[in-house]
Protein backbone atom coordinates (compact mmCIF):
# COMPACT_ATOMS: atom_id res chain seq x y z
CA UNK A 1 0.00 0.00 0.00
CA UNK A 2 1.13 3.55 -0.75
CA UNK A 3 0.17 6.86 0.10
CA UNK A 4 1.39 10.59 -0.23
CA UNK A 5 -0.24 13.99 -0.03
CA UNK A 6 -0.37 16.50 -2.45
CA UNK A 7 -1.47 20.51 -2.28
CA UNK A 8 -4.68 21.27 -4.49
CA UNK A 9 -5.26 24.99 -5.00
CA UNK A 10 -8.31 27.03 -5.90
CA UNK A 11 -10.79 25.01 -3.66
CA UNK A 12 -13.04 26.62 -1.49
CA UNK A 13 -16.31 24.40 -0.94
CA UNK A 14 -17.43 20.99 -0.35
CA UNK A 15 -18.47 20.97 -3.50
CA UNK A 16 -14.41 21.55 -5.18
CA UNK A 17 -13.73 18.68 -2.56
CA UNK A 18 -16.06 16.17 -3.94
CA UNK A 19 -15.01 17.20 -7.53
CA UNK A 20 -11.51 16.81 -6.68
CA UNK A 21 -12.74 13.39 -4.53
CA UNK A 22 -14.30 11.84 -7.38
CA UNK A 23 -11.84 12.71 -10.61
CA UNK A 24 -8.24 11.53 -8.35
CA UNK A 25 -10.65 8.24 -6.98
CA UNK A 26 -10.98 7.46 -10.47
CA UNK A 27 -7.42 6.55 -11.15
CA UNK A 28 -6.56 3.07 -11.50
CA UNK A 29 -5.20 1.41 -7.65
CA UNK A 30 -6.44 3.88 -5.61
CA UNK A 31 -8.24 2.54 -2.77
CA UNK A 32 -8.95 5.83 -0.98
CA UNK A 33 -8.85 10.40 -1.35
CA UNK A 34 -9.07 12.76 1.98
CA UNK A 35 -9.27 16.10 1.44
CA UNK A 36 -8.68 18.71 4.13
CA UNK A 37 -10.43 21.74 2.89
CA UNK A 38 -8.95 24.32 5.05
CA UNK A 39 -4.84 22.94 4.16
CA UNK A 40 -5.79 21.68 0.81
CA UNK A 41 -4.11 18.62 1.53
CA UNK A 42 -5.13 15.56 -0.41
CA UNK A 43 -3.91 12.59 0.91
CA UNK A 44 -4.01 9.30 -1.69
CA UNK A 45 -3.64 5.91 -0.71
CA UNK A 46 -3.52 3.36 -3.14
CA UNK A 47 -2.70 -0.23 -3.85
CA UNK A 48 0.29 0.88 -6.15
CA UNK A 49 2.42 4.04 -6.76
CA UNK A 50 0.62 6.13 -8.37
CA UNK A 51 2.53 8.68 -10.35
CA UNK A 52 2.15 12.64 -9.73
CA UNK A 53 1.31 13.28 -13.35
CA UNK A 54 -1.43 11.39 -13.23
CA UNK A 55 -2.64 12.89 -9.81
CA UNK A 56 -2.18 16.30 -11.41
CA UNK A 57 -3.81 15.57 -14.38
CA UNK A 58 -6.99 14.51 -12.66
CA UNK A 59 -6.86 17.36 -10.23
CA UNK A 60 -6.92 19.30 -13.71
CA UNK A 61 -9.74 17.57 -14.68
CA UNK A 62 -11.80 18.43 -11.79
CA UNK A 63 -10.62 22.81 -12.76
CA UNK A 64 -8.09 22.92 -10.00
CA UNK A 65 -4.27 23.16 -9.55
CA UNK A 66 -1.75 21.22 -8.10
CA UNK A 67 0.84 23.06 -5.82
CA UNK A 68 4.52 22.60 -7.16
């Protein structure tokens, strides 16, 4: 199992939190997303590594950015 946090910026709702929930829990091994709103922390966990440009590129998806 692996997990690592990343720094999503631009949300500001519950809603940006599912959005960002739902596109990053879509990539292939990952067994779980938290999101802490006020940080904008997202913590992945997955059954594999899981590489940062995919990560970002969902984050993207979902109109948000990921912190360098």
């Amino acid at each position: 199992m692996s997990e690592a946090t990343y720094t999503v910026t631009g949300m500001t709702c519950e809603h940006c939190v599912r959005s960002v929930t739902e596109e990053v829990g879509e990539i292939d091994g990952v067994t779980g997303v938290r999101v802490d709103l006020p940080t904008g922390a997202v913590t992945v966990t997955s059954d594999q590594e899981i590489g940062v440009d995919q990560v970002r590129a969902a984050v993207e998806e979902a109109g948000y950015q990921l912190a360098s």
